[in-house]
Protein backbone atom coordinates (compact mmCIF):
# COMPACT_ATOMS: atom_id res chain seq x y z
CA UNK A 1 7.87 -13.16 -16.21
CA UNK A 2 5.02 -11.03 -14.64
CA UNK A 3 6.15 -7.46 -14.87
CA UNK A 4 5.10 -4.62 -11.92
CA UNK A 5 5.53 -1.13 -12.22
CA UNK A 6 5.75 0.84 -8.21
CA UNK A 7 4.90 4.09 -7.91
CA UNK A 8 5.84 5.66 -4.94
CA UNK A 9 9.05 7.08 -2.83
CA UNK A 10 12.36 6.27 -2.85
CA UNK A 11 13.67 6.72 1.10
CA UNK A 12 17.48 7.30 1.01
CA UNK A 13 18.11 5.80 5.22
CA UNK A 14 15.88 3.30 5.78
CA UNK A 15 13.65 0.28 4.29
CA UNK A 16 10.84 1.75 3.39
CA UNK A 17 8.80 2.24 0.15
CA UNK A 18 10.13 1.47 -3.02
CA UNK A 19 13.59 0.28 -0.90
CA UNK A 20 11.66 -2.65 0.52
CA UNK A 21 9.00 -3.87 -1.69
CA UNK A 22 11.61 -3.80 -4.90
CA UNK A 23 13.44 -6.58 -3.27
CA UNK A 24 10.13 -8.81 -2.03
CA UNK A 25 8.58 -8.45 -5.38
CA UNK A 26 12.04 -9.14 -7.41
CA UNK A 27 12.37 -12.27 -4.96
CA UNK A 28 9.10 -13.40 -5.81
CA UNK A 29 10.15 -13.27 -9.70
CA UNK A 30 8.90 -10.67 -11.21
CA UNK A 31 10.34 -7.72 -13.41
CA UNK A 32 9.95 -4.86 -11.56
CA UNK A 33 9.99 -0.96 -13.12
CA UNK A 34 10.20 2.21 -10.66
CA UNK A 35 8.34 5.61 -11.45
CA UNK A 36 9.49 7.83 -8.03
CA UNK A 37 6.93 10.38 -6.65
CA UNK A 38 9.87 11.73 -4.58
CA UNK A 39 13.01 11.23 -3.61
CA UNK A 40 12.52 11.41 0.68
CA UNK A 41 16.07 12.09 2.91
CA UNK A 42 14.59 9.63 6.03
CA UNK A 43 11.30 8.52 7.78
CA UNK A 44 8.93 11.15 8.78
CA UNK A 45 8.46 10.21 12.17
CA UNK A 46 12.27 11.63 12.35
CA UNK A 47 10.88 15.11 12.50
CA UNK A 48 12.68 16.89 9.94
CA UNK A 49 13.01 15.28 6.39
CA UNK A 50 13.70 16.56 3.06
CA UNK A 51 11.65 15.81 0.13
CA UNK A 52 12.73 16.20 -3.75
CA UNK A 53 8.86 16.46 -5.89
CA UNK A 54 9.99 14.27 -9.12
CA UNK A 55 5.93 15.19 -10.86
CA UNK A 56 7.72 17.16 -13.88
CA UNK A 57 10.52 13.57 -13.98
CA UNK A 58 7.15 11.65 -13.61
CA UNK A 59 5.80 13.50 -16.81
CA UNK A 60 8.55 13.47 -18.69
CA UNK A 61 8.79 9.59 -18.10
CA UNK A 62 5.37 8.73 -18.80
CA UNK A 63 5.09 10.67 -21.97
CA UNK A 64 8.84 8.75 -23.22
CA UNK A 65 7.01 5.57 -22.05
CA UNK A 66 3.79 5.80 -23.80
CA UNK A 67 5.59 6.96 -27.14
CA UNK A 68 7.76 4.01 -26.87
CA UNK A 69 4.60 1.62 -25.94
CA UNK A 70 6.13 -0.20 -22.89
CA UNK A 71 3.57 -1.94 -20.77
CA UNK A 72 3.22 -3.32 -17.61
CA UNK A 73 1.01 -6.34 -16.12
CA UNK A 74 0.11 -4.48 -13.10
CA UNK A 75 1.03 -0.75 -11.10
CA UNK A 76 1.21 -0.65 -7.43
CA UNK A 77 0.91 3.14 -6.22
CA UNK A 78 1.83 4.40 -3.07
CA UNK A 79 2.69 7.60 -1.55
CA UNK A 80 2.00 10.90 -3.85
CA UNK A 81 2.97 14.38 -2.77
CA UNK A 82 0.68 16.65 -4.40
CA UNK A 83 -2.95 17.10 -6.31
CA UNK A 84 -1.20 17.83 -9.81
CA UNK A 85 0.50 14.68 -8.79
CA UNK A 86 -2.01 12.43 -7.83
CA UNK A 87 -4.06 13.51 -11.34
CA UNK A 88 -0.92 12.63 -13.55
CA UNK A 89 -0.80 8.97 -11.73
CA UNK A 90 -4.71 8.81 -12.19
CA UNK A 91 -5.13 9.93 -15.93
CA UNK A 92 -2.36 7.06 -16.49
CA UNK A 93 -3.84 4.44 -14.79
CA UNK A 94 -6.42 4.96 -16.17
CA UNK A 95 -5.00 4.53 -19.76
CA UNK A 96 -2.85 1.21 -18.47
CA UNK A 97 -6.12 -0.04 -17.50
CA UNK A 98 -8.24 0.16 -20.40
CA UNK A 99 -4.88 -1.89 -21.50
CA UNK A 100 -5.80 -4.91 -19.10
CA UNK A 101 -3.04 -3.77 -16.61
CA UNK A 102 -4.29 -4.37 -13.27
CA UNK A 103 -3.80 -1.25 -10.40
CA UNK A 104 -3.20 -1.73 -6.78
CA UNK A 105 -3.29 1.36 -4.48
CA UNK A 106 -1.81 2.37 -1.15
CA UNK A 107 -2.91 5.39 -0.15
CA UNK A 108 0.07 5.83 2.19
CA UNK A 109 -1.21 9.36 4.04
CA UNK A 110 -1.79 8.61 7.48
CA UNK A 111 -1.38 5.91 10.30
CA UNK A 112 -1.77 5.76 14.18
CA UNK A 113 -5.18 7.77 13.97
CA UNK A 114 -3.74 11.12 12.71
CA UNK A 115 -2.79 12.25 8.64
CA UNK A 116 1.73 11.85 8.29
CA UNK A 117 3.59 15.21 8.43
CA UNK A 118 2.40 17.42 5.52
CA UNK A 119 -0.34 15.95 4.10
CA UNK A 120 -4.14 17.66 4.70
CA UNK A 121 -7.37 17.22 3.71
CA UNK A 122 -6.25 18.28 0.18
CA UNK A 123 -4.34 14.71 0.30
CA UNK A 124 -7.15 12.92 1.11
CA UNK A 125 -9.16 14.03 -1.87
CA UNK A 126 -7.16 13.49 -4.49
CA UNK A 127 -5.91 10.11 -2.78
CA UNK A 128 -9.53 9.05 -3.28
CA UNK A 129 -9.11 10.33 -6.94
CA UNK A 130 -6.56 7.53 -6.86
CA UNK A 131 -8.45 4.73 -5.51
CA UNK A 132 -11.12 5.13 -7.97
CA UNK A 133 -9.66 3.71 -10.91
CA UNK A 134 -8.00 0.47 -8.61
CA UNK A 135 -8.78 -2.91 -8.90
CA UNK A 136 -7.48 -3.12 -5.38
CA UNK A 137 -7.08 -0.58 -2.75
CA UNK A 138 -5.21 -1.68 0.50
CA UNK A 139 -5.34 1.59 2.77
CA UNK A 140 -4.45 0.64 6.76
CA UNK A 141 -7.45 1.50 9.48
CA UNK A 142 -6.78 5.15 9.33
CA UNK A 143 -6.80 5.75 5.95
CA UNK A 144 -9.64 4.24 5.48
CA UNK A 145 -11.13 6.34 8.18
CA UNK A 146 -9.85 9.68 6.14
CA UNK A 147 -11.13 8.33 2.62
CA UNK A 148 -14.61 7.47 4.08
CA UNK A 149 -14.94 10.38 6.63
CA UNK A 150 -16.44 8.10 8.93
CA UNK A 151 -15.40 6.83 12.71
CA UNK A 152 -11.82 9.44 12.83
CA UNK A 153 -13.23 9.41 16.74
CA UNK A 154 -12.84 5.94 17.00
CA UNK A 155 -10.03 3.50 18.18
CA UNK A 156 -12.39 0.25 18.08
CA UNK A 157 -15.55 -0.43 15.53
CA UNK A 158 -17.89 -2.51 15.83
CA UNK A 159 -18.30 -5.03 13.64
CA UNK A 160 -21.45 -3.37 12.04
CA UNK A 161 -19.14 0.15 11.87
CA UNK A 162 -16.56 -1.89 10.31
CA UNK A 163 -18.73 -3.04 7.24
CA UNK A 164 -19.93 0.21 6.89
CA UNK A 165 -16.89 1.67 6.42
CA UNK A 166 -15.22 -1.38 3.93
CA UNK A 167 -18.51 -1.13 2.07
CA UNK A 168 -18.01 2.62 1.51
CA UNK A 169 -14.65 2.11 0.46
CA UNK A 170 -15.62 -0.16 -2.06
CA UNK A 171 -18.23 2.20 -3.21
CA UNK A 172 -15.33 4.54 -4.40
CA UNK A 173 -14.58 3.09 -7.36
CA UNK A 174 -16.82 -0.83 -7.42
CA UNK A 175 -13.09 -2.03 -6.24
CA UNK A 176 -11.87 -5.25 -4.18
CA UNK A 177 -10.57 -3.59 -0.36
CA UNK A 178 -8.28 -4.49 1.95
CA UNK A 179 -8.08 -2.64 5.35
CA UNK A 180 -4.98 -3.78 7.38
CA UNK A 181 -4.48 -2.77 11.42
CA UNK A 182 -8.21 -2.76 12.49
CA UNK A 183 -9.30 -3.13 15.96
CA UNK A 184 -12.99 -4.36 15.42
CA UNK A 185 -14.37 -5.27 19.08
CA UNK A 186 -11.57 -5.91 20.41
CA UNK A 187 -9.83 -7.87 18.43
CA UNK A 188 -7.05 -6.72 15.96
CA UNK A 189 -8.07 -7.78 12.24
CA UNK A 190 -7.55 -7.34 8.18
CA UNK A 191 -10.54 -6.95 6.99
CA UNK A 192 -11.23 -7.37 2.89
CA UNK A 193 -14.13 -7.54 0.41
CA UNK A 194 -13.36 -9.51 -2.30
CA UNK A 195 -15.44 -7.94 -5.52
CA UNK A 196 -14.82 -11.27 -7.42
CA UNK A 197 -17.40 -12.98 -4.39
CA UNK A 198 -18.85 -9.91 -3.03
CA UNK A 199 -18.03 -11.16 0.35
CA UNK A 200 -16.63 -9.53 2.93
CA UNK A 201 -13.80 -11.33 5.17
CA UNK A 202 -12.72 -10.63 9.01
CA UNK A 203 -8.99 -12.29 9.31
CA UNK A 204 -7.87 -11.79 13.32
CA UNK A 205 -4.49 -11.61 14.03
CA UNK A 206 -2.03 -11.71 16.96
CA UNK A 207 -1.06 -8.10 18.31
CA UNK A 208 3.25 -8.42 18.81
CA UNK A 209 4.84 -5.80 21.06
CA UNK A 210 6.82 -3.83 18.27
CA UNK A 211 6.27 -1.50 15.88
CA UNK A 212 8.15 -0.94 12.91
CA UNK A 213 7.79 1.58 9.72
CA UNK A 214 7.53 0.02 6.68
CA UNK A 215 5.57 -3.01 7.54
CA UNK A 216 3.02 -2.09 5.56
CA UNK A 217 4.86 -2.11 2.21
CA UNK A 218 5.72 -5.50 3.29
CA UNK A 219 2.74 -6.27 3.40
CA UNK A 220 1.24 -4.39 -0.13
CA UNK A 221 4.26 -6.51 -1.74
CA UNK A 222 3.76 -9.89 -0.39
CA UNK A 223 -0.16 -8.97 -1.29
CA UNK A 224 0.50 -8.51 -4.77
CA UNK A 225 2.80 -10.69 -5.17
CA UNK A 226 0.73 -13.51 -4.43
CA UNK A 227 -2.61 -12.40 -5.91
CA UNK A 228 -0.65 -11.76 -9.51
CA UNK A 229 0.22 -15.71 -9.03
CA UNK A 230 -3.33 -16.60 -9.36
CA UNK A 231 -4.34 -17.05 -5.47
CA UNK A 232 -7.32 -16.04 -4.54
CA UNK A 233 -7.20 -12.41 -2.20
CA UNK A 234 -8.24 -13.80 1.04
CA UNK A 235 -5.21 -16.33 0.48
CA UNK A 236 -2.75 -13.72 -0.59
CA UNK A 237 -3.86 -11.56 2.29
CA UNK A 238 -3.30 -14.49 4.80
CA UNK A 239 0.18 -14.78 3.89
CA UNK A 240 1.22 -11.32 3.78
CA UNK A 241 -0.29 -11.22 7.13
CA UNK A 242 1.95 -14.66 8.10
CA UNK A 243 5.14 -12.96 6.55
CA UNK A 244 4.60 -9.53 8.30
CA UNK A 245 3.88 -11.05 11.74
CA UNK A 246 7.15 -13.06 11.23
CA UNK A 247 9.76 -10.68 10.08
CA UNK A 248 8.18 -8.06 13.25
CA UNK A 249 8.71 -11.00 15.58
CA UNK A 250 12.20 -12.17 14.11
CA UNK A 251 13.03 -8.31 14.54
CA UNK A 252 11.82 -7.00 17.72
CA UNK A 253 15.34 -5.85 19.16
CA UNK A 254 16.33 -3.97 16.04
CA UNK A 255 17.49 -1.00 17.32
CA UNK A 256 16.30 1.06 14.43
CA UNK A 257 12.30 0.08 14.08
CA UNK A 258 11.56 3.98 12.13
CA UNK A 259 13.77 2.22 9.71
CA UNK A 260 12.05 -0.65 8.78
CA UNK A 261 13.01 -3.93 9.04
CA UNK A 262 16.27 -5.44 7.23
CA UNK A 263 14.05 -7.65 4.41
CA UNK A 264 16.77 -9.12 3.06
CA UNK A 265 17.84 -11.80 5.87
CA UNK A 266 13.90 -13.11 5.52
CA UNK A 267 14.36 -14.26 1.70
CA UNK A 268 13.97 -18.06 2.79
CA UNK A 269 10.89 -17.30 4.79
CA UNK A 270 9.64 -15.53 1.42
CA UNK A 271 10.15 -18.67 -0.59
CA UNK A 272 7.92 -20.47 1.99
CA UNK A 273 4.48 -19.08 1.62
């Protein structure tokens, strides 16, 4: 059994973070550890939220960890709440990698054209600290925007723009990139460069009428999960895309969409792709 270590927050209402992509990834068989960044009350978008920092926890962990010499097959990071943070997660990364471990990275900071509550420009530097020591980095449109500093004025690239901007992601840290929610001409897209072909791929999708948070740890997980099974990324990508677009659709009238969406009742569909 594959083993998967998630870094990232642990929501106490709602299915986000950690809280969803523990069950995807244990459903899809493998052994999953937790090293929590924070411990947040509820979504953001709720206003008002309370966040515990765990960094000193985090330390204390990794240090127990190392002296004990547990490994890992592959880290998935997501949201990180500070610089000191962000360096800690880096410097041992960067140590699991030189171990073979492969590193995915989220770098969950902003979404809908604008940075979340609390973080700043601050965040987006050391969240680029991050992505250069990833084997894969799966930001959504506007996170890429912030890592690159290119096209923030921009709802819809071109499909020239949209190169430009996966090719200078990739030149962060010679990494494979995955940029979900991307409105290139028109048409809404994932767009990826694989670094194992050095090709870049444009996969359109259909636009549903509902928005939900969490969707795009759904999709990290399903990502992973596949790719660590030996598919190649475009194929991985293609079904986290099918599985997302699914669960939104099967959900639409949840009344609670800033909570994510109940993962749980989709299990069959899981065992599917």
């Amino acid at each position: 059994m594959s083993s998967i270590l998630l870094i990232g927050d642990i929501v106490g209402y709602g299915n986000l973070g950690m809280s969803v992509m523990t069950p995807i990834l244990s459903h899809l068989k493998y052994e999953i550890f937790r090293l929590p960044s924070s411990l947040v009350s509820n979504n953001f978008s709720y206003g008002k939220f309370a966040v515990q920092d765990t960094t000193d926890y985090m330390r204390q962990s990794i240090d127990i960890w190392e002296e004990q010499g547990f490994t890992v097959d592959a880290v998935c990071t997501g949201y990180l709440v500070s610089k000191e943070q962000a360096q800690l997660v880096t410097d041992y990364c960067r140590r699991l990698k030189s171990r073979g471990t492969f590193i995915f990275v989220d770098p969950i900071m902003a979404d809908d054209g604008k940075l979340y509550n609390g973080a700043t420009s601050e965040t987006v530097e050391y969240m680029r600290s991050v992505c250069r020591v990833a084997d894969v980095i799966v930001p959504n449109v506007t996170e890429a925007k912030f890592l690159a500093g290119k096209y923030l004025d921009r709802d819809t690239l071109t499909s020239e723009e949209a190169e430009d901007l996966i090719r200078s992601l990739q030149a962060l840290g010679n990494n494979s990139v995955i940029i979900s929610s991307m409105l290139m001409d028109g048409q809404t897209c994932t767009m990826l460069f694989d670094k194992s072909t050095s090709r870049t791929k444009v996969l359109p999708y259909r636009q549903v009428a509902a928005q939900f948070s969490g969707t795009g740890d759904v999709f990290s997980a399903v990502t992973i999960g596949q790719y660590l099974k030996g598919e190649t990324l475009e194929d991985s990508v293609l079904a986290a895309m099918d599985f997302v677009l699914h669960v939104i659709e099967a959900n639409q009238h949840y009344l609670k969409p800033d909570n994510g969406i109940p993962i749980e009742r989709h299990f069959g569909e899981l065992e599917e792709i």
